[in-house]
C-alpha atoms as a PDB file:
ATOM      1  CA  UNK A   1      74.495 115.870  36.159  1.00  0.00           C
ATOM      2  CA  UNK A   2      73.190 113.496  38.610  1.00  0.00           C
ATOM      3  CA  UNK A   3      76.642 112.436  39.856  1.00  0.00           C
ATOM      4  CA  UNK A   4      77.802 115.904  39.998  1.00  0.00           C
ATOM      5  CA  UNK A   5      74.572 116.947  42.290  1.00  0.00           C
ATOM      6  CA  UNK A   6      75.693 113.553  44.569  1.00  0.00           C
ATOM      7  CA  UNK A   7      79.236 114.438  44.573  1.00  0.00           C
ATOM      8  CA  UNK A   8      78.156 117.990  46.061  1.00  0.00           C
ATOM      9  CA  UNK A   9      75.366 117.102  48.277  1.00  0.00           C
ATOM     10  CA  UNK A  10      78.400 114.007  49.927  1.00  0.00           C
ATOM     11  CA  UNK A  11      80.921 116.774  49.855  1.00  0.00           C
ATOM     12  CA  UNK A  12      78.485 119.072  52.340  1.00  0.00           C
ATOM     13  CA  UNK A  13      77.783 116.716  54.153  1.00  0.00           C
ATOM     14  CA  UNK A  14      81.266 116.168  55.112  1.00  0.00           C
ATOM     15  CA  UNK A  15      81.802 119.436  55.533  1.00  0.00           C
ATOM     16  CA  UNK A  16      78.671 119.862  57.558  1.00  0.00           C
ATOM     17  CA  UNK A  17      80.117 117.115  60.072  1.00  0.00           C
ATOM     18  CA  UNK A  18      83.719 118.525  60.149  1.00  0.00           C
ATOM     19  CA  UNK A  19      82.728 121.640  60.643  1.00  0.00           C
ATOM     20  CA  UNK A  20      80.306 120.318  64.171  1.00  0.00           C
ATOM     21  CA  UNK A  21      83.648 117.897  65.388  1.00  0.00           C
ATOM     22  CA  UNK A  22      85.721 121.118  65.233  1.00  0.00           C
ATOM     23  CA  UNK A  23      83.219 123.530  66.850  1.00  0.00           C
ATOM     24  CA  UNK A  24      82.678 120.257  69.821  1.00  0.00           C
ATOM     25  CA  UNK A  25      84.315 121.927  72.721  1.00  0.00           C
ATOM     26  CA  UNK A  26      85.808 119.211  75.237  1.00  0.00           C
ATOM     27  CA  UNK A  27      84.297 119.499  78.497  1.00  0.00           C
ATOM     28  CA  UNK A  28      86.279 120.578  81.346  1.00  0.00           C
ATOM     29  CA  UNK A  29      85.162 118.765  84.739  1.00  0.00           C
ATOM     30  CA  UNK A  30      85.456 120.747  88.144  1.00  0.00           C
ATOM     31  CA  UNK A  31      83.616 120.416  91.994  1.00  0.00           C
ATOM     32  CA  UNK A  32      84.673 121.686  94.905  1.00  0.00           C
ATOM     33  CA  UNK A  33      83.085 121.147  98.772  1.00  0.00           C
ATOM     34  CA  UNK A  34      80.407 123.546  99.520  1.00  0.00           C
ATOM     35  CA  UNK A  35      82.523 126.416  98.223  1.00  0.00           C
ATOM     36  CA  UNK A  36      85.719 125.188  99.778  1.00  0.00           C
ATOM     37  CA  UNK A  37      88.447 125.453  97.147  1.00  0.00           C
ATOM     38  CA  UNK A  38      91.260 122.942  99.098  1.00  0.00           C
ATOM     39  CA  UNK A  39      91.679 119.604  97.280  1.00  0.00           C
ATOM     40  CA  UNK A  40      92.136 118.171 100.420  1.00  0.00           C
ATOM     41  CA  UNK A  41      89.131 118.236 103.189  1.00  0.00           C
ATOM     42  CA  UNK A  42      89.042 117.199 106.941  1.00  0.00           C
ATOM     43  CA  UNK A  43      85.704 116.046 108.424  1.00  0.00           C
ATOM     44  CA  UNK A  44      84.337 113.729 111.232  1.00  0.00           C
ATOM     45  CA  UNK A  45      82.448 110.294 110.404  1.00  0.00           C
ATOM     46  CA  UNK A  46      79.319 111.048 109.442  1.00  0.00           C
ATOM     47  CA  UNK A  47      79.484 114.703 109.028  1.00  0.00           C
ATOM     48  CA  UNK A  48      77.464 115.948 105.555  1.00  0.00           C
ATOM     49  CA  UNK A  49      79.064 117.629 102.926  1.00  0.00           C
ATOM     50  CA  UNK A  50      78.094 119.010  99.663  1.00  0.00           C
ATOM     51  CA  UNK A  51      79.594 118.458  96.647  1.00  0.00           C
ATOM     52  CA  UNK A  52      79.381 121.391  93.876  1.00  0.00           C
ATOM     53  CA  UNK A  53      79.936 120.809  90.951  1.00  0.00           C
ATOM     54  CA  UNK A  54      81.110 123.698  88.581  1.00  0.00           C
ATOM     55  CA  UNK A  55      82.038 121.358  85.661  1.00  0.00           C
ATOM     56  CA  UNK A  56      81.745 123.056  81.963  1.00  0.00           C
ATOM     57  CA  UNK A  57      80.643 121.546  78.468  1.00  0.00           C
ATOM     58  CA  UNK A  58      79.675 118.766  79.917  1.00  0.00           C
ATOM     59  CA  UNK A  59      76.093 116.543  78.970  1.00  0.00           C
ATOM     60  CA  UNK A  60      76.389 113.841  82.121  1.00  0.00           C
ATOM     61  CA  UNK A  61      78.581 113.671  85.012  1.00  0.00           C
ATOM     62  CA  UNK A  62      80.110 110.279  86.989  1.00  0.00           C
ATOM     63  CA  UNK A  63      80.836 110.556  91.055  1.00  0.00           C
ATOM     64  CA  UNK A  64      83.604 108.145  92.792  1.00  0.00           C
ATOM     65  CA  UNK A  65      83.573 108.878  96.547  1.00  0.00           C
ATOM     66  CA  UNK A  66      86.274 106.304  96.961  1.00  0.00           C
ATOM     67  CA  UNK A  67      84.398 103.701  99.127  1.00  0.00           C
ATOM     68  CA  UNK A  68      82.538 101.962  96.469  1.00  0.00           C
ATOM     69  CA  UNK A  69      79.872 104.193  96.251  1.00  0.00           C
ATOM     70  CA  UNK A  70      79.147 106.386  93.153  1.00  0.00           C
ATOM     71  CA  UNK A  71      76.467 108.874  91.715  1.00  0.00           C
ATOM     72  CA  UNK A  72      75.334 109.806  88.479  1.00  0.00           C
ATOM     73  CA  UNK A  73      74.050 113.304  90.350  1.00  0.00           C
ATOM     74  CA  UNK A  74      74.750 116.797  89.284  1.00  0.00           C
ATOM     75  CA  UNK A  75      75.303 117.834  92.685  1.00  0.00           C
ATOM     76  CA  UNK A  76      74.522 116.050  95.672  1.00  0.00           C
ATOM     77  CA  UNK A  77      75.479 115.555  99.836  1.00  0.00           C
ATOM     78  CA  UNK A  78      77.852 112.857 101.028  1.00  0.00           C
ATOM     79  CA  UNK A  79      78.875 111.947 104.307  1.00  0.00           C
ATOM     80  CA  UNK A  80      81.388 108.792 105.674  1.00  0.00           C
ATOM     81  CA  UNK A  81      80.321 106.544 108.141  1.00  0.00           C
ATOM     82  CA  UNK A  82      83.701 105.163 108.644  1.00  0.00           C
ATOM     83  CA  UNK A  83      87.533 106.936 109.030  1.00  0.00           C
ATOM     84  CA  UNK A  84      90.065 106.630 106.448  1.00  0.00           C
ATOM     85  CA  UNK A  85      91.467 108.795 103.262  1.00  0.00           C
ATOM     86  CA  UNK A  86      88.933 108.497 100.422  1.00  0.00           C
ATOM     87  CA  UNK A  87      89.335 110.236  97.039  1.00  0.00           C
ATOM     88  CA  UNK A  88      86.542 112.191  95.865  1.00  0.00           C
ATOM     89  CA  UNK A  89      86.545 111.561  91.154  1.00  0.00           C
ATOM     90  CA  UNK A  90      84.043 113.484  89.235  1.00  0.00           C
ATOM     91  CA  UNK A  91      83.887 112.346  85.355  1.00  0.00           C
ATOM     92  CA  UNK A  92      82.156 114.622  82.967  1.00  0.00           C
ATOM     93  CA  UNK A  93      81.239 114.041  79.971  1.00  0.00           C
ATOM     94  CA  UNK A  94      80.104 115.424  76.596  1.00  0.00           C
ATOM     95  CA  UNK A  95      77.355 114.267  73.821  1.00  0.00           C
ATOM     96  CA  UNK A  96      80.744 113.074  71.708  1.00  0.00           C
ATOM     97  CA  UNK A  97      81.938 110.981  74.632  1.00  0.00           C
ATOM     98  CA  UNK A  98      85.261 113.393  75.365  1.00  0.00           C
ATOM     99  CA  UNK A  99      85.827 112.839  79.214  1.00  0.00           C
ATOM    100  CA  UNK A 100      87.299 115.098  81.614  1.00  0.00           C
ATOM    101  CA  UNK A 101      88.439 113.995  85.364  1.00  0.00           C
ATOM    102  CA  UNK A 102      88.927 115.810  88.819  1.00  0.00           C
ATOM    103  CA  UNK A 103      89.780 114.483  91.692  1.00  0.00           C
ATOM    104  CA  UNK A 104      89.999 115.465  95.407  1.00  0.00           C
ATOM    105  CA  UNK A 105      90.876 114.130  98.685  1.00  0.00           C
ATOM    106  CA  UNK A 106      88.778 113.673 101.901  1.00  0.00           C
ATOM    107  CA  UNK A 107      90.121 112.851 104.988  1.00  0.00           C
ATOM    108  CA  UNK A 108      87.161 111.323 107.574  1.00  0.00           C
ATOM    109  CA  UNK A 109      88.307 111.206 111.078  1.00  0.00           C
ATOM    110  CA  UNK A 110      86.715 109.216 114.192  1.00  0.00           C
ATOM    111  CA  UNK A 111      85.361 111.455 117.596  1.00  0.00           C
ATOM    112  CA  UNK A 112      87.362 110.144 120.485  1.00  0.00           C
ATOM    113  CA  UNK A 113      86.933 111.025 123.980  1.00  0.00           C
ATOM    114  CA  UNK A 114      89.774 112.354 125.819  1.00  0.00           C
ATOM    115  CA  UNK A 115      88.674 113.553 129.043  1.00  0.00           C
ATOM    116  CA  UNK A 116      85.614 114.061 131.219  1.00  0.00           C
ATOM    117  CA  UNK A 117      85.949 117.673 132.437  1.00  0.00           C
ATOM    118  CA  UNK A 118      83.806 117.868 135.793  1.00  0.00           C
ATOM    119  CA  UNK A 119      82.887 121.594 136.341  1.00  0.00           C
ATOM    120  CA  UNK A 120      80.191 120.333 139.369  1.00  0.00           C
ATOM    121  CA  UNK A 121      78.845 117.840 141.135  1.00  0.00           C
ATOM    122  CA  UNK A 122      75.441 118.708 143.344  1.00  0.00           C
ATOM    123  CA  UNK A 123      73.351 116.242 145.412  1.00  0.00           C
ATOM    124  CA  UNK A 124      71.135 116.044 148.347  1.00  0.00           C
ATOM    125  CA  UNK A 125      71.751 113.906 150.972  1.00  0.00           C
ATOM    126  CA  UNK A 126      68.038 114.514 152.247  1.00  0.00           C
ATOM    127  CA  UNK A 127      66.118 113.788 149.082  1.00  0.00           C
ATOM    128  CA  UNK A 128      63.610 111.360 147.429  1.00  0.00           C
ATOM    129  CA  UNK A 129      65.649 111.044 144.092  1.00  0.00           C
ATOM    130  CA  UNK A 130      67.862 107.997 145.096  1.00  0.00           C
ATOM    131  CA  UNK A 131      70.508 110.164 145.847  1.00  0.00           C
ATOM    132  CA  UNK A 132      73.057 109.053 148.172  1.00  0.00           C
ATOM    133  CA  UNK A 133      71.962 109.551 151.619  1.00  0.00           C
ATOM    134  CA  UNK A 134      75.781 110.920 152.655  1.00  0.00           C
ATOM    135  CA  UNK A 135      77.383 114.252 152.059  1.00  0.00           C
ATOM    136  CA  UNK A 136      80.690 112.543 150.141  1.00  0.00           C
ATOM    137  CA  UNK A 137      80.942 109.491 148.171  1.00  0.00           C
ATOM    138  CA  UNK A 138      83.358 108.751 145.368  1.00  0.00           C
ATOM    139  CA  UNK A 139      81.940 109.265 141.910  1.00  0.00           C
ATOM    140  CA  UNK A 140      82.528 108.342 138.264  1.00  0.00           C
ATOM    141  CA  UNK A 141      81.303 108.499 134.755  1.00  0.00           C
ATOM    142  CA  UNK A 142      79.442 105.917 132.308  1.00  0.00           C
ATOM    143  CA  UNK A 143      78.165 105.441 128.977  1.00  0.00           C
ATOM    144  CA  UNK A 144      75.677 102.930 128.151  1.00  0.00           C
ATOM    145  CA  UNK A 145      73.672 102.635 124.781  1.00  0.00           C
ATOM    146  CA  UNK A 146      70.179 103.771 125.445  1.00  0.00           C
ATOM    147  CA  UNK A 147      67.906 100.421 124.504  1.00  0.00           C
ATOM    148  CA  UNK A 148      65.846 100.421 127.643  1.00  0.00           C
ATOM    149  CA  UNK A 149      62.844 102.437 127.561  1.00  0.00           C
ATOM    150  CA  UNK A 150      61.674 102.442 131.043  1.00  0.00           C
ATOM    151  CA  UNK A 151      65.238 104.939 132.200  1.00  0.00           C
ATOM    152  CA  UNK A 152      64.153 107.446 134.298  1.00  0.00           C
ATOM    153  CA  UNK A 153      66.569 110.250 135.969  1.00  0.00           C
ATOM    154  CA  UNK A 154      68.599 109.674 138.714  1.00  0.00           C
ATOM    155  CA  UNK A 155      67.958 105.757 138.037  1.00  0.00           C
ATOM    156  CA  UNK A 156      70.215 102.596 137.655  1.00  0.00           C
ATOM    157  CA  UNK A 157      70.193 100.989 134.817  1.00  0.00           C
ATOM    158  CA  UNK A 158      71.480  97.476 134.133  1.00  0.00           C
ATOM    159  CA  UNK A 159      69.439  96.643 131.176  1.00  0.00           C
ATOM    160  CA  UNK A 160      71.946  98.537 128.854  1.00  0.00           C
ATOM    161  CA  UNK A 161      74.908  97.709 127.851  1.00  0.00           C
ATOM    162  CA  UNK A 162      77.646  99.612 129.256  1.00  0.00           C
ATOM    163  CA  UNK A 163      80.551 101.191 126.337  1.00  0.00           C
ATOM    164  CA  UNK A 164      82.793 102.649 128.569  1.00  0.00           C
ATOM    165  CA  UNK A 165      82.851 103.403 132.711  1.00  0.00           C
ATOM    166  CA  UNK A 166      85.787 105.536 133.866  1.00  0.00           C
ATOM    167  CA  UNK A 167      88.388 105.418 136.644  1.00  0.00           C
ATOM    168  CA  UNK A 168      86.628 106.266 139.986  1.00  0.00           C
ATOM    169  CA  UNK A 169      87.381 109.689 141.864  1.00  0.00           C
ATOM    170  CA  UNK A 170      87.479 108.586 145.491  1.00  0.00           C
ATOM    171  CA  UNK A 171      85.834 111.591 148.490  1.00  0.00           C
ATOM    172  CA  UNK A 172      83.779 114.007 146.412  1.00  0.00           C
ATOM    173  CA  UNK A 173      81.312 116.076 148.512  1.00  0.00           C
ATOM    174  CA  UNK A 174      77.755 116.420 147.623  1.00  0.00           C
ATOM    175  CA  UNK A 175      78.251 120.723 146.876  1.00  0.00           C
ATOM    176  CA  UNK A 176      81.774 120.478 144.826  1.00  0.00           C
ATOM    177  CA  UNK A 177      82.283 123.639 142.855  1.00  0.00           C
ATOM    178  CA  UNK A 178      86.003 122.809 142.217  1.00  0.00           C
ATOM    179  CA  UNK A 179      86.299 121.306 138.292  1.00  0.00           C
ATOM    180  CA  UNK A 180      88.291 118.175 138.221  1.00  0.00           C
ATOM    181  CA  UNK A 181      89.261 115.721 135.470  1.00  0.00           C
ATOM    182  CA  UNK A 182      88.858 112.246 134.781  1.00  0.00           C
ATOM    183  CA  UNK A 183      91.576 110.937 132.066  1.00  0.00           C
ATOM    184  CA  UNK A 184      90.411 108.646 129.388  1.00  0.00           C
ATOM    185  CA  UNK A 185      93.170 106.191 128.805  1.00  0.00           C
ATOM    186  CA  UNK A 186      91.243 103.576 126.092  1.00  0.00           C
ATOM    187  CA  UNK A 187      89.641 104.572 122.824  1.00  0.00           C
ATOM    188  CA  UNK A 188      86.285 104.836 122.983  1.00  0.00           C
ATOM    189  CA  UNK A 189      85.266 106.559 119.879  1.00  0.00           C
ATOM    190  CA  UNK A 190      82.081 108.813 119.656  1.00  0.00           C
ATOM    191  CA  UNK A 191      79.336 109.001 117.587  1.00  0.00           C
ATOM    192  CA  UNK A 192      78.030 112.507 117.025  1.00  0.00           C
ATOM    193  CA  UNK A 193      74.664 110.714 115.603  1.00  0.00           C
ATOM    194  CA  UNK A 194      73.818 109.014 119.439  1.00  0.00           C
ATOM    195  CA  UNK A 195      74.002 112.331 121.422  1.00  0.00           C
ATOM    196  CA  UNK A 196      70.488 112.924 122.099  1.00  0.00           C
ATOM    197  CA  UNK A 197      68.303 112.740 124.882  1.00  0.00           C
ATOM    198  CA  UNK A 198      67.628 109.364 126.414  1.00  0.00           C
ATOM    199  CA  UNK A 199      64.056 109.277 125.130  1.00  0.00           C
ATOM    200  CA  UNK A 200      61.708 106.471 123.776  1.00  0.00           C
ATOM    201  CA  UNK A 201      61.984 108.218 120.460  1.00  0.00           C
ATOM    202  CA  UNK A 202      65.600 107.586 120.654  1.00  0.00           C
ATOM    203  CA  UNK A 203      65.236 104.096 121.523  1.00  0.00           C
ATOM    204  CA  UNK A 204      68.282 102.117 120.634  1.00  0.00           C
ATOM    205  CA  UNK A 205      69.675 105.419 118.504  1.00  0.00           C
ATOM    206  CA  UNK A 206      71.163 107.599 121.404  1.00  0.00           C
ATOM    207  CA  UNK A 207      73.556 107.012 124.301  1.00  0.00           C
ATOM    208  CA  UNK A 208      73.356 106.675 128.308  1.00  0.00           C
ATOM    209  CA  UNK A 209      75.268 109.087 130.224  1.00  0.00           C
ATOM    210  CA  UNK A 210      75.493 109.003 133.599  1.00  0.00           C
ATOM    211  CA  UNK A 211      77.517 110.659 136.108  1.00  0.00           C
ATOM    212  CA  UNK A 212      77.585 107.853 139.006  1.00  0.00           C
ATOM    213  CA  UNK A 213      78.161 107.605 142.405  1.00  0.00           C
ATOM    214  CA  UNK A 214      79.076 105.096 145.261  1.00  0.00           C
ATOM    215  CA  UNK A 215      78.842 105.476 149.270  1.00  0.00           C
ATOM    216  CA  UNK A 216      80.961 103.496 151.560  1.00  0.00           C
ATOM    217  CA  UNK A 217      78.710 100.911 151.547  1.00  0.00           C
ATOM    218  CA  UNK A 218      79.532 100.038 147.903  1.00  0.00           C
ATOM    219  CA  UNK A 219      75.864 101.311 147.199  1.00  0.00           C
ATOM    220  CA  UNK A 220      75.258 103.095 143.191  1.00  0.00           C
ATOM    221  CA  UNK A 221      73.705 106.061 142.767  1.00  0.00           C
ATOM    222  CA  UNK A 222      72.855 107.661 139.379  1.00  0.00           C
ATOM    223  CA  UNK A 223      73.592 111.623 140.374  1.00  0.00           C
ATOM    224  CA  UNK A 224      72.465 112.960 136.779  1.00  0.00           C
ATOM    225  CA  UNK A 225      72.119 111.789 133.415  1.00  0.00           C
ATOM    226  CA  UNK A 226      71.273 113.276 129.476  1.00  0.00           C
ATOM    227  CA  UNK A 227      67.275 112.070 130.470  1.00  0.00           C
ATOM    228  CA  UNK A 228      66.304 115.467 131.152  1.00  0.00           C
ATOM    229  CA  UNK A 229      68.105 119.148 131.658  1.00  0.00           C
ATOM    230  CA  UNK A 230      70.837 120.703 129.657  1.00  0.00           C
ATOM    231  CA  UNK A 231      72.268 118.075 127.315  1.00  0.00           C
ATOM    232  CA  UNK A 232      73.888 118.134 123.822  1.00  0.00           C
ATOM    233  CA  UNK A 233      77.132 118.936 121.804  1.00  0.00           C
ATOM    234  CA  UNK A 234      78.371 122.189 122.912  1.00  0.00           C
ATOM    235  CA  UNK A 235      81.289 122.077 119.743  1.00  0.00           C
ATOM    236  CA  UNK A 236      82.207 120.752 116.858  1.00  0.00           C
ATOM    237  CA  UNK A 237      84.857 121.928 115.443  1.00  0.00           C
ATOM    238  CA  UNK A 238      87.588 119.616 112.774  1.00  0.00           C
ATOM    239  CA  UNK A 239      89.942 122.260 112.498  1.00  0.00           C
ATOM    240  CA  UNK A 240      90.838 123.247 115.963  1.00  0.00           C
ATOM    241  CA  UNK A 241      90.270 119.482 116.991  1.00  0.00           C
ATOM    242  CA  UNK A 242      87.371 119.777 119.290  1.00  0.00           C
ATOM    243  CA  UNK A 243      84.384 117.984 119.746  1.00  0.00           C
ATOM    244  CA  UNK A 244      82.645 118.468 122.890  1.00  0.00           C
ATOM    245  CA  UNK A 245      79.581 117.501 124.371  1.00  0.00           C
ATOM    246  CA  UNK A 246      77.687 119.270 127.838  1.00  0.00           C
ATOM    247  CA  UNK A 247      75.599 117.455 130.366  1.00  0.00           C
ATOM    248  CA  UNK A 248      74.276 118.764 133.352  1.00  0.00           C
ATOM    249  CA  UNK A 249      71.661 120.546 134.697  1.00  0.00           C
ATOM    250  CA  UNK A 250      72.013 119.518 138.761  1.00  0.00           C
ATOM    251  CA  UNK A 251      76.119 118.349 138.222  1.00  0.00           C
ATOM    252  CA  UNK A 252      77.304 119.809 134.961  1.00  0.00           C
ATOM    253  CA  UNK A 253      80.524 118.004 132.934  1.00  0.00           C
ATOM    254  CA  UNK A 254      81.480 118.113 129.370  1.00  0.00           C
ATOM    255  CA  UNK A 255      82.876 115.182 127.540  1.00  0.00           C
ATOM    256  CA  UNK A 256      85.984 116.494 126.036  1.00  0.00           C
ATOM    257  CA  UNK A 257      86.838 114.468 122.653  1.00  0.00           C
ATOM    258  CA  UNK A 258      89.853 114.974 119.418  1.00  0.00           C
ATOM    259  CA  UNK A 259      89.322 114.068 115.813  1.00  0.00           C
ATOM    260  CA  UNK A 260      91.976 110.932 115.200  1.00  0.00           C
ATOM    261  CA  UNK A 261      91.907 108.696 112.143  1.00  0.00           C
ATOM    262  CA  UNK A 262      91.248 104.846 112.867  1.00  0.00           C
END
């Protein structure tokens, strides 16, 4: 009787456990990029993106974002400080320790500046802001990492470093209204996380720029920088390839810049 009640309670318990491995439903894993359904996604260097995931059956989930970083996260942000293709894994996986995969690509492009569209350039020859003290002088653009906190508007600046100074556009009068632009020929690649005002907050986190000017006497002038006034990016925008960023208020230019891969 005994082995009879064993045989039956072994036999039940068999069933009992077949019966759970064929109701286990394998999970299925799934994300896509803040509702964005494309498996393959264009953004700038450190742009933020979220990743949602919409993965089913599944107890746990594994990130690869392709740069040696990974998450255990249900659903998180991620953002690329450097250009390149990356592929984007998500790994989900059941209580049983069935695995499902997904993967998608992201393609991180760098900001690079094209062009330095001058719409005007304003300044008074009678004036107590350094100004030049003549009525033309030939002018050009600079940027310069902010890292000295004593910049003031309309100043020189020598203390930081310069990234890029452009070609110099000889006999511009102090009350041009007629735009003009200034080619960039070298890559100097932008990032979107240093345009902010040239305060002391921003200390060593921002960029410099300066539209410059120089007299006949091979004096500098700083005509108007991001230190005050209108300053900021004006668009930014991967899929129609703009990125560009407005200075002004007294001249008033825009930095004209194209997503390119490194």
């Amino acid at each position: 009787m005994k082995n009879i009640q064993l045989f039956l309670a072994i036999t039940l318990f068999m069933f009992i456990a077949c019966s759970k491995n064929d109701l286990t439903v394998p999970p299925t894993s799934s994300f896509n990029f803040q509702g964005d359904t494309l498996n393959t996604l264009k953004i700038g260097t450190y742009d933020s993106i979220a990743l949602i995931n919409s993965s089913e059956n599944a107890d746990s989930m594994f990130w690869d974002f392709g740069d040696g970083r990974t998450s255990t996260k249900n659903e998180l942000y991620l953002s690329y400080p450097v250009s390149g293709n990356y592929t984007v894994t998500l790994t989900a996986r059941n209580s049983e320790g069935q695995e499902s995969t997904s993967s998608k690509e992201v393609v991180v492009l760098d900001r690079v500046l094209k062009s330095i569209n001058i719409q005007t350039v304003q300044w008074s020859p009678i004036n107590t802001n350094g100004w030049p003290t003549s009525s033309v002088a030939d002018v050009y653009f600079q940027i310069q990492d902010y890292t000295d906190r004593t910049v003031k508007q309309y100043s020189i600046y020598p203390n930081c470093p310069v990234i890029y100074t452009s070609p110099v556009v000889n006999n511009i009068s102090n009350s041009t209204r007629t735009a003009f632009s200034i080619p960039v020929s070298e890559k100097v690649v932008i990032d979107k996380r240093k345009v902010q005002y040239a305060y002391p907050k921003n200390l060593n986190n921002a960029y410099l720029m300066s539209l410059m000017a120089k007299d006949k006497d091979g004096n500098i002038y700083c005509l108007d920088n991001n230190v005050n006034g209108s300053y900021g990016i004006f668009k930014d925008d991967v899929n129609s390839n703009e990125f560009i960023i407005q200075c002004g208020p007294i001249s008033y230019y825009l930095l004209v810049c194209e997503f390119e891969q490194n």
